[in-house]
Protein backbone atom coordinates (compact mmCIF):
# COMPACT_ATOMS: atom_id res chain seq x y z
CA UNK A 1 -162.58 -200.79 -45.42
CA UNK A 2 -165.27 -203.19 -47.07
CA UNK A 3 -167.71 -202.11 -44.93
CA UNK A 4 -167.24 -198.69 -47.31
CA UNK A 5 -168.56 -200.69 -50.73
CA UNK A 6 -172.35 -199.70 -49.12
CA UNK A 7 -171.39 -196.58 -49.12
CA UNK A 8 -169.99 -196.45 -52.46
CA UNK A 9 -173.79 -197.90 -53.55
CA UNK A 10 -175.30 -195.61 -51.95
CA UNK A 11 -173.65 -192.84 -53.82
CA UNK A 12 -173.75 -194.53 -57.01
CA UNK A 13 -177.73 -195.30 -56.88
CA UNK A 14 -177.84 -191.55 -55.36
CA UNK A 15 -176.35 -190.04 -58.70
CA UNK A 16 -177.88 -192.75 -60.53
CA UNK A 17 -181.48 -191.34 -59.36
CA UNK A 18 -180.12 -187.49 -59.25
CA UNK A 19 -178.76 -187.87 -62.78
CA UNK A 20 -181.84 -189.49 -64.63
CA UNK A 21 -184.69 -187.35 -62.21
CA UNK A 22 -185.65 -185.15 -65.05
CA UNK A 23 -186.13 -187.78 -67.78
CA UNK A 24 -187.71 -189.96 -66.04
CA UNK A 25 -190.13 -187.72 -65.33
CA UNK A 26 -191.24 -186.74 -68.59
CA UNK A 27 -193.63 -189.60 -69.44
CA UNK A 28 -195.52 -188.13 -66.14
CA UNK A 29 -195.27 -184.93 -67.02
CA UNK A 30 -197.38 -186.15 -70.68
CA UNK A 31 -200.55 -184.26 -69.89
CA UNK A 32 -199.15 -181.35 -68.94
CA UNK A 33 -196.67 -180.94 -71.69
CA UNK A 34 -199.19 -182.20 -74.44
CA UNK A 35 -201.45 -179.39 -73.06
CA UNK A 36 -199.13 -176.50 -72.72
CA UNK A 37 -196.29 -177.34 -75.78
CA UNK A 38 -199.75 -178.37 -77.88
CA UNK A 39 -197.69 -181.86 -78.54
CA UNK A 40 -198.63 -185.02 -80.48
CA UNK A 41 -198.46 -188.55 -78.51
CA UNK A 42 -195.44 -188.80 -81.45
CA UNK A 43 -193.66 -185.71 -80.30
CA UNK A 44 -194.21 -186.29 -76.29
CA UNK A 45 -192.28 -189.82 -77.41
CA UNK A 46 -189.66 -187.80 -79.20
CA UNK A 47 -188.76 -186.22 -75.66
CA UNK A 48 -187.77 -189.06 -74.35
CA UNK A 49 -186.04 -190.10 -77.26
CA UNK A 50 -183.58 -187.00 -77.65
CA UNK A 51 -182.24 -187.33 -74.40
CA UNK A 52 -180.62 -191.08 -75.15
CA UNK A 53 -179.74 -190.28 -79.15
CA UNK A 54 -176.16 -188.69 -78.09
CA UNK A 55 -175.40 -191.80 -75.65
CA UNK A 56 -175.93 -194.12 -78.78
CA UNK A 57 -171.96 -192.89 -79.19
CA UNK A 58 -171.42 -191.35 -76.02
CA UNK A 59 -172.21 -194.70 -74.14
CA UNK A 60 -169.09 -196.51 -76.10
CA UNK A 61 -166.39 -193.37 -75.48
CA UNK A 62 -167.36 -193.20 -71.48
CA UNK A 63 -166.76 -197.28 -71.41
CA UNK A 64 -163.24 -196.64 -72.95
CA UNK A 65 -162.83 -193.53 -70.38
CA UNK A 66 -163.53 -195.87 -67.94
CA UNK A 67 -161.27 -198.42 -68.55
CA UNK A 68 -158.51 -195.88 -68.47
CA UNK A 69 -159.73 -192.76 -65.76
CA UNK A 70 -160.96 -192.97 -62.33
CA UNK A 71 -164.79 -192.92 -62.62
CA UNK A 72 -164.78 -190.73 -59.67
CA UNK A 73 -164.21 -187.39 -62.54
CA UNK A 74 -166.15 -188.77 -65.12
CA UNK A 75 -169.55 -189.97 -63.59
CA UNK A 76 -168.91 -185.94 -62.04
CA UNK A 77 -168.06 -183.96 -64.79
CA UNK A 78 -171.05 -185.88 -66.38
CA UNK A 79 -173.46 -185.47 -63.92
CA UNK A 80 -172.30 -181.87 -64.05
CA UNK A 81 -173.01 -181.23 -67.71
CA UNK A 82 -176.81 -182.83 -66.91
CA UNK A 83 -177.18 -180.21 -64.51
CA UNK A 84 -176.04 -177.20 -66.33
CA UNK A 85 -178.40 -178.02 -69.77
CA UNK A 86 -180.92 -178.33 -67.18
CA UNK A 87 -180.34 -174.87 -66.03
CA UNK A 88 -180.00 -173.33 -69.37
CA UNK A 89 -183.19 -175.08 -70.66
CA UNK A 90 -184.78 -173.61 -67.86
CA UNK A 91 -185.29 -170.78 -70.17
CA UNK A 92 -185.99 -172.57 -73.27
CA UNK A 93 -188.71 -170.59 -75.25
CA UNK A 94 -190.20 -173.64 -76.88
CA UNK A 95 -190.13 -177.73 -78.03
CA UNK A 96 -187.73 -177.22 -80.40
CA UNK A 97 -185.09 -175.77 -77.34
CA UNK A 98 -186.11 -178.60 -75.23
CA UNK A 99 -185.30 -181.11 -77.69
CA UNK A 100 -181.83 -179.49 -77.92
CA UNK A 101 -181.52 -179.51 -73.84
CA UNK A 102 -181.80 -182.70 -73.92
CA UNK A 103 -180.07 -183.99 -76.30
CA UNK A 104 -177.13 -182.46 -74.40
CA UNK A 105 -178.39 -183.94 -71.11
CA UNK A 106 -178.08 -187.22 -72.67
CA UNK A 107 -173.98 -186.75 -73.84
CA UNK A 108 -174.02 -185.72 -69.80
CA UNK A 109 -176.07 -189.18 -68.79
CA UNK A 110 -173.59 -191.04 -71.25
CA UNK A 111 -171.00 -192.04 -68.24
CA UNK A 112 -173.36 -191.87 -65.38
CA UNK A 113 -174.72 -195.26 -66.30
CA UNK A 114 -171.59 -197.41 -67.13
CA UNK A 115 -169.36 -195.75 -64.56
CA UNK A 116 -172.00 -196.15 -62.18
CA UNK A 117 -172.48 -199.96 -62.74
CA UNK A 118 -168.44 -200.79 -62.98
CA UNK A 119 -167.92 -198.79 -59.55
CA UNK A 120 -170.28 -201.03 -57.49
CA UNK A 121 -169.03 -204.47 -59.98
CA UNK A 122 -165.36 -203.00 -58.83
CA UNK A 123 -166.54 -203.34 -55.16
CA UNK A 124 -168.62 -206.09 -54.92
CA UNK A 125 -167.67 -209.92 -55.74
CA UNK A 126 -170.16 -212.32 -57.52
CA UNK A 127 -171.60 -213.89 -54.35
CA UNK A 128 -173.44 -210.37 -53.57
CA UNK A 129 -172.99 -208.83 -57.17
CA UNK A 130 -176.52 -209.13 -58.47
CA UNK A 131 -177.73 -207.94 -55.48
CA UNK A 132 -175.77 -205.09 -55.34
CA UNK A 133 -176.32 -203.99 -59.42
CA UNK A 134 -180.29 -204.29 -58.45
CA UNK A 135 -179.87 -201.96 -56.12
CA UNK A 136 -178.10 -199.40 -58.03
CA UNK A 137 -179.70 -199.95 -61.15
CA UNK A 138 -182.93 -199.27 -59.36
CA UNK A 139 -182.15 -195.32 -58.67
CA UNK A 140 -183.18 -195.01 -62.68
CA UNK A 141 -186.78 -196.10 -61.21
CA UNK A 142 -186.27 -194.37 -58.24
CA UNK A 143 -185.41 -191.19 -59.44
CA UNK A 144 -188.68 -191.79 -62.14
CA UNK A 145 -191.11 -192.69 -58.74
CA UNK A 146 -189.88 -188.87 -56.97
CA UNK A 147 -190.11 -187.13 -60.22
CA UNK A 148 -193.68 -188.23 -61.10
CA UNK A 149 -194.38 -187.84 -57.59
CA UNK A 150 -193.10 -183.90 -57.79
CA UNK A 151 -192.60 -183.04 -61.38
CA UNK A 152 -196.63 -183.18 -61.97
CA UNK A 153 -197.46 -180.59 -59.26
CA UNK A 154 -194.56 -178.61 -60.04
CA UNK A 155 -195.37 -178.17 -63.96
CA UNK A 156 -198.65 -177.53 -62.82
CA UNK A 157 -197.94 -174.76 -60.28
CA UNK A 158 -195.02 -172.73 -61.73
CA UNK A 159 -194.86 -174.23 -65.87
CA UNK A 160 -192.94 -176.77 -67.18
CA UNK A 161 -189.46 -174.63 -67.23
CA UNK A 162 -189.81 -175.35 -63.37
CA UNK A 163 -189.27 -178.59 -63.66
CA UNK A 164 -185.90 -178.22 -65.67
CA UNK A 165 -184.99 -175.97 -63.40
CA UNK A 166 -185.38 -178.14 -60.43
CA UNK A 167 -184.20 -181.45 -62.39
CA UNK A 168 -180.61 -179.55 -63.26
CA UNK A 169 -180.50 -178.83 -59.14
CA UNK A 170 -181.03 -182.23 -58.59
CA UNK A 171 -178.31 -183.46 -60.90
CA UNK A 172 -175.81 -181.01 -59.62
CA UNK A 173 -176.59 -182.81 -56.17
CA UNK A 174 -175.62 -186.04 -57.66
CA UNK A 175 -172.34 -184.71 -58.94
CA UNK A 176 -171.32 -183.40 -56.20
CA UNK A 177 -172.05 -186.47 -53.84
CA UNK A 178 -170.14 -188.62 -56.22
CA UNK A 179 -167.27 -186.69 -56.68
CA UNK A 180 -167.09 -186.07 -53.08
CA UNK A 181 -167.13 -189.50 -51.75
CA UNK A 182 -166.53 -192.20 -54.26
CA UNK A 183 -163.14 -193.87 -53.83
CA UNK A 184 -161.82 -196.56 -56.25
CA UNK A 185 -161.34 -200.26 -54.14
CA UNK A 186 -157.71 -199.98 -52.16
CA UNK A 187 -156.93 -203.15 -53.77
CA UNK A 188 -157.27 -201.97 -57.45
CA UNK A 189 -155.06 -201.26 -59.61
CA UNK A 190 -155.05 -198.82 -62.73
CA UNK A 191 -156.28 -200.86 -65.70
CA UNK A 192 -154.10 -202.49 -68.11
CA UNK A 193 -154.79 -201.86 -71.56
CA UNK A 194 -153.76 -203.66 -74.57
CA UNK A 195 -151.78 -202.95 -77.29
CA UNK A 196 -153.31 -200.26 -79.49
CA UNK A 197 -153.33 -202.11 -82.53
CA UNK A 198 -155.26 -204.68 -80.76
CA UNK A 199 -157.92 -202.71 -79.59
CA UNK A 200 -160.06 -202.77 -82.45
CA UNK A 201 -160.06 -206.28 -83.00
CA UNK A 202 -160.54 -207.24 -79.11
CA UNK A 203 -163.83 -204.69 -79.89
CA UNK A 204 -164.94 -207.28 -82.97
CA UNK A 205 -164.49 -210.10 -80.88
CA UNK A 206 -166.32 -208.65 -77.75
CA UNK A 207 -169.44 -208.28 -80.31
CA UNK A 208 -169.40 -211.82 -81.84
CA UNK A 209 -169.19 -213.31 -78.56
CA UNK A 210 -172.09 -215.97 -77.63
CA UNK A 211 -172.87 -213.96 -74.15
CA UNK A 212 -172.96 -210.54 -75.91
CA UNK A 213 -175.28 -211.56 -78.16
CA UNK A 214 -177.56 -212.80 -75.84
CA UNK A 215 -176.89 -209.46 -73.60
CA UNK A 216 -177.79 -207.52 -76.93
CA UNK A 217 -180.66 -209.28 -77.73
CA UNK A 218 -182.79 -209.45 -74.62
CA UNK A 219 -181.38 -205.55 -73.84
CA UNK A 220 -182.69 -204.00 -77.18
CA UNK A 221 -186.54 -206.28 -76.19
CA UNK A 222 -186.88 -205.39 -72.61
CA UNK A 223 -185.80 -201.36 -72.99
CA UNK A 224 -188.23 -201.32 -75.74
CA UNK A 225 -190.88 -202.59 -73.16
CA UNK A 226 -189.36 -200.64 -70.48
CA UNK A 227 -189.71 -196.97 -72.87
CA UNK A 228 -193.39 -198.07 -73.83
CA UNK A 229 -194.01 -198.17 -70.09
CA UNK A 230 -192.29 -194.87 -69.59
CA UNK A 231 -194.50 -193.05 -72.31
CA UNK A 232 -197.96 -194.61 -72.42
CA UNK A 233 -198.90 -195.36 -68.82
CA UNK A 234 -200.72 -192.12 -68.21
CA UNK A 235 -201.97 -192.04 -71.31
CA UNK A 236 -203.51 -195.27 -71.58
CA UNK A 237 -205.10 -194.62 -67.85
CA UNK A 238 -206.26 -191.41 -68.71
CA UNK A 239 -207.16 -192.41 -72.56
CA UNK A 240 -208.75 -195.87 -72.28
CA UNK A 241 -209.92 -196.02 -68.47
CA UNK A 242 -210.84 -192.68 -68.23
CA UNK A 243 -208.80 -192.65 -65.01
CA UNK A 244 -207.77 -188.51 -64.05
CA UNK A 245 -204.80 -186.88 -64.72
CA UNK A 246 -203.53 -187.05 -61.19
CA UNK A 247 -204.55 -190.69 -60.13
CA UNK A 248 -203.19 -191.83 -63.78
CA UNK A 249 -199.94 -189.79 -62.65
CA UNK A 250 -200.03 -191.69 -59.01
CA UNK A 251 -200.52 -195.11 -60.62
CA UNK A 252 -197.19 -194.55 -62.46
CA UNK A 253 -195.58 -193.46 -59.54
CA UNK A 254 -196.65 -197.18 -58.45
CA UNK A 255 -195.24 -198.64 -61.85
CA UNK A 256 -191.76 -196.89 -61.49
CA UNK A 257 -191.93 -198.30 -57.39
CA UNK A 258 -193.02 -201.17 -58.44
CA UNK A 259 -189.69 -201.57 -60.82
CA UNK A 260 -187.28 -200.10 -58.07
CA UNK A 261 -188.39 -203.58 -55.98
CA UNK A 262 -188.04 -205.55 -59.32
CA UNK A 263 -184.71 -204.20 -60.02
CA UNK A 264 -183.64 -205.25 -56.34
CA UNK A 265 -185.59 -208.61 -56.04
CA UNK A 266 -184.64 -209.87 -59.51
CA UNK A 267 -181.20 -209.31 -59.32
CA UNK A 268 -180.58 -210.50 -55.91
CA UNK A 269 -182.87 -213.70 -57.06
CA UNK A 270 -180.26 -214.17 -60.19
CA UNK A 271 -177.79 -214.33 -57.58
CA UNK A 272 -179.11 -217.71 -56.10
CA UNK A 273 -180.03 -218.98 -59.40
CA UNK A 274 -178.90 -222.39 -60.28
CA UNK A 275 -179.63 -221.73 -63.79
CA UNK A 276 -177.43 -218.45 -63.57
CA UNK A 277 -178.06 -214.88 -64.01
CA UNK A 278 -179.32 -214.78 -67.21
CA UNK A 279 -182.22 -217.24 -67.06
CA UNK A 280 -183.47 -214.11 -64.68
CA UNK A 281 -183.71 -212.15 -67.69
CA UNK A 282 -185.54 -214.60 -69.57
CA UNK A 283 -188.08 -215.00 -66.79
CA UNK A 284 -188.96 -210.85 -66.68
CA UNK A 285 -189.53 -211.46 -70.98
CA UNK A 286 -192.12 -214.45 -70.32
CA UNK A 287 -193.58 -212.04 -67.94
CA UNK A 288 -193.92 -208.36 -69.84
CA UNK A 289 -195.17 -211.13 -72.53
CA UNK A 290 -198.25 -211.86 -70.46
CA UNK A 291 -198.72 -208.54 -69.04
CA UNK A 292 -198.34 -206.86 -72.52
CA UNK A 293 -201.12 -209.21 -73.93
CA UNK A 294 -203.72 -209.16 -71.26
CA UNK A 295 -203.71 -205.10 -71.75
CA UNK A 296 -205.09 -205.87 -74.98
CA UNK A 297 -207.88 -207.45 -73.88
CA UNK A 298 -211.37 -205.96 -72.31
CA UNK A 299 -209.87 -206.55 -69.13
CA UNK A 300 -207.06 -204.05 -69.73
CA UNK A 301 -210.18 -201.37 -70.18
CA UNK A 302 -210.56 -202.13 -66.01
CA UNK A 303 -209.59 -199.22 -64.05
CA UNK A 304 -208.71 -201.95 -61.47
CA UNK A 305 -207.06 -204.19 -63.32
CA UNK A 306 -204.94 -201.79 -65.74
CA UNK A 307 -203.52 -200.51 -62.80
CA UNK A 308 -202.20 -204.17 -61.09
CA UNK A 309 -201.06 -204.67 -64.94
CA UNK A 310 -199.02 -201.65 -65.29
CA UNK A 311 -197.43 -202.76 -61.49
CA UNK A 312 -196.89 -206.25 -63.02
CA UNK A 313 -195.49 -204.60 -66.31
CA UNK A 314 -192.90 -202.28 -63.88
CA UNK A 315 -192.01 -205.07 -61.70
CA UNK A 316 -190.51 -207.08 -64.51
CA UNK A 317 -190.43 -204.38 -67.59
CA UNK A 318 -188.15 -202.36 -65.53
CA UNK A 319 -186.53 -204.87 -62.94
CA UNK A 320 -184.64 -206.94 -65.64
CA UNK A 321 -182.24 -204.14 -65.79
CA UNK A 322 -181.05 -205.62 -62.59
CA UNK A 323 -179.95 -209.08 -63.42
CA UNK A 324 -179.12 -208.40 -66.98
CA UNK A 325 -176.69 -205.28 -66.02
CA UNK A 326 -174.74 -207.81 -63.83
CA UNK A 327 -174.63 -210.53 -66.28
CA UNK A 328 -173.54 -208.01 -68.51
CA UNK A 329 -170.57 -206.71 -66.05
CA UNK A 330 -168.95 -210.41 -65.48
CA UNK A 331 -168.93 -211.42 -68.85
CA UNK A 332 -166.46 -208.82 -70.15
CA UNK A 333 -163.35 -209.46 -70.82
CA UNK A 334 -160.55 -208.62 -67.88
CA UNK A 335 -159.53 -205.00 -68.20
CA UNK A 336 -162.49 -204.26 -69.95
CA UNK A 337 -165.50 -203.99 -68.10
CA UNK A 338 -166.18 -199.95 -68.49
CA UNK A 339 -165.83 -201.10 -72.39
CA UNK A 340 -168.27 -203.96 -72.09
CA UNK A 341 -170.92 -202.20 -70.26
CA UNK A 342 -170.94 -198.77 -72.91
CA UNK A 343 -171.06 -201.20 -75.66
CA UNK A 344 -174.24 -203.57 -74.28
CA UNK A 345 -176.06 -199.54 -73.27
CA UNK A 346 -175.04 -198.30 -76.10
CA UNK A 347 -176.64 -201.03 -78.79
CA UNK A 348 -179.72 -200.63 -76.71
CA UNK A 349 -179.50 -196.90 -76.89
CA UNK A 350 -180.74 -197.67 -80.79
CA UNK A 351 -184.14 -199.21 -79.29
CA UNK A 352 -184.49 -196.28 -76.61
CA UNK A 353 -184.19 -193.90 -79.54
CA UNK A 354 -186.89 -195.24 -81.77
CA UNK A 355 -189.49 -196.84 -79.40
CA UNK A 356 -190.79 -193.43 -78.10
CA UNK A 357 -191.62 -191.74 -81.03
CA UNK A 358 -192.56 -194.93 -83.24
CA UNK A 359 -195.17 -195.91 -80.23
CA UNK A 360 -196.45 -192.94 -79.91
CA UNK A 361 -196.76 -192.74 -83.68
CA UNK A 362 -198.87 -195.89 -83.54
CA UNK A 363 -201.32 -194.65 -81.24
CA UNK A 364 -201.91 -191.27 -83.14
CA UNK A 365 -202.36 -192.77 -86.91
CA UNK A 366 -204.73 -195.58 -85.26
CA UNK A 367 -206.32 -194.16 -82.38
CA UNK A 368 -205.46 -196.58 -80.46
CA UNK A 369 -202.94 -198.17 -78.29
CA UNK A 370 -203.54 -202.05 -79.07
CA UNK A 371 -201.19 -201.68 -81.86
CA UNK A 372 -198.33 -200.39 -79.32
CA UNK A 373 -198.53 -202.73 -76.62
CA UNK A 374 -198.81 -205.74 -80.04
CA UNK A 375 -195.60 -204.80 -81.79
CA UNK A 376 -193.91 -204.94 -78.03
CA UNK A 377 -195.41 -208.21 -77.47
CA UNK A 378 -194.28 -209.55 -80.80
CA UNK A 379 -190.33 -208.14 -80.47
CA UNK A 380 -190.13 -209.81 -76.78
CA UNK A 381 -191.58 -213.20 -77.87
CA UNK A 382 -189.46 -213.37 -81.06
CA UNK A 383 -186.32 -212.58 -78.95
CA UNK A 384 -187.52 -214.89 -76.49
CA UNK A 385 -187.30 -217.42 -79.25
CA UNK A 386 -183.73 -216.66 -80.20
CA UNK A 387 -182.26 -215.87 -76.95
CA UNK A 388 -183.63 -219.02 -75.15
CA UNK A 389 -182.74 -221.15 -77.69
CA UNK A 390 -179.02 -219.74 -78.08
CA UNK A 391 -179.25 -220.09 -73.88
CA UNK A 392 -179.89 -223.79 -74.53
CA UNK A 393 -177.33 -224.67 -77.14
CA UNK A 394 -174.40 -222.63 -74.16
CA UNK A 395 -175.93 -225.12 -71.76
CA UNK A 396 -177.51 -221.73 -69.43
């Protein structure tokens, strides 16, 4: 019956990839909806930004479903509600209708990602659970490699309603994978919760503990890094190398492969880590650090070398997900793991909201994207600072 867990991750990075295809492929899509929306770099980052604003709530309700429901209906009925609003926005007459779309795609993506990562932690044990979080966490960067491989031609073909079109059929394929073959572990029973006057409190205490902290910390850096990648990659190809659309849009299919390996490699590293899982995490900051800051330099005006820099960038500015998601899972509290993980998402949700637009609003008011990649560099060495040091004093 073990031999089943692969199967279960399978499914899960299946829906995982399914779930977030349309999204991910929006910072690919840049050109195309800059030309034919007439958009801002501002407004192209507020795209991605609707999408996660309803999961900055929705992430902490699915953890507490979670904890109580088989994730089997909810990661579904979720992936189901992604895949309708896709439909509907399908026919969407303008920006302002695909802002709505997606903000109701994101209260749909709300349970994918938690439920997602406590079904594999439910299946696997901590000898092969980094290994097996990289690998589901790495359908986000999956799903963002086929949809800028695809969602490119097909805006460009048949319009950008095409594309939600086609991204609500792929989530609908998701749904009903999941639903269809996910099975809770035989040996697991319904969860246990507490006292409902203690709830709240046990929530408190979740938030000042040391690990959380740390978990909140890094998260809210590296998704800010990770959502800068996401919306300026073709741009900065197309903008400051004078790479074309198409190769810029092929380079970031590279970037998003390039974190599906880091997602995998990093998290099955953090599993043979003497130093534990965490010092993982602070590795991929040092290295989006370096990456971040040689971009800003002439040699980031390379064609050549922008493009191994963006592959460096999605290696570690998307592959800490990896480690950090299962350092996240086994430090919750028993009975409380589906909490745990919609509370870490759902603090980082804040960052995914406001890097988009407030990146993009950089490089319009100064023509430039220096000041972008600086204010990313600054956030991830300041909480370098304060999450190595607090790493230190817990003797990580």
């Amino acid at each position: 019956m073990w031999r089943y867990r692969w199967i279960v991750l399978g499914v899960a990075t299946f829906t995982q990839a399914a779930s977030g295809f349309f999204v991910q492929g929006i910072g690919a899509m840049g050109i195309h909806l800059q030309r034919d929306l007439n958009l801002s770099t501002a407004q192209l980052g507020l795209l991605l930004s609707a999408s996660q604003l309803v999961p900055l709530v929705g992430l902490l309700v699915a953890g507490e479903l979670l904890d109580r429901y088989n994730e089997r209906w909810i990661i579904g009925i979720g992936a189901c509600v992604i895949a309708v609003s896709l439909g509907a926005g399908s026919m969407a007459p303008g920006y302002a209708s695909l802002l709505l779309v997606l903000l109701i795609v994101g209260a749909g993506y709300s349970t994918v990602q938690p439920g997602g990562s406590k079904s594999v932690a439910s299946w696997f044990d901590a000898s092969q659970r980094g290994l097996a979080m990289g690998i589901r966490q790495a359908g986000l960067p999956l799903g963002g490699v086929l949809a800028a491989a695809v969602l490119p031609a097909l805006a460009a073909a048949f319009g950008w309603r095409a594309t939600l079109l086609a991204g609500g059929l792929v989530a609908l394929l998701g749904a009903v994978v999941f639903m269809c073959v996910y099975r809770r572990p035989p040996a697991q029973s319904p969860p246990q919760d507490s006292a409902p006057q203690d709830r709240s409190g046990a929530r408190l205490r979740m938030l000042r503990e040391p690990s959380m902290i740390k978990i909140i910390l890094s998260g809210t850096s590296m998704v800010s890094v990770h959502s800068g990648v996401a919306v300026l990659t073709v741009l900065y190809l197309h903008e400051t190398t004078s790479v074309e659309a198409d190769t810029a849009a092929l380079i970031y299919v590279a970037t998003q492969g390039a974190g599906v390996a880091g997602r995998i490699c990093l998290a099955a590293w953090s599993d043979r880590r003497r130093s534990g899982r965490y010092s993982s995490v602070l590795t991929c900051m040092v290295a989006v650090t370096i990456g971040m800051t040689a971009l800003m330099t002439p040699l980031g005006q390379s064609p050549a070398a922008a493009c191994l820099l963006f592959i460096w960038l999605g290696f570690f500015g998307i592959g800490w997900y990896g480690p950090w998601v299962a350092y996240a899972a086994e430090s919750a509290p028993p009975g409380r793991t589906g909490f745990a993980l919609g509370l870490a998402m759902a603090v980082n949700q804040i960052a995914v909201i406001l890097a988009p637009p407030v990146l993009g609003l950089l490089k319009d008011l100064t023509d430039s994207f220096v000041p972008a990649w600086g204010l990313l560099t600054v956030m991830t060495v300041v909480t370098l600072m304060v999450a190595g040091r607090r790493s230190a004093d817990s003797g990580l």
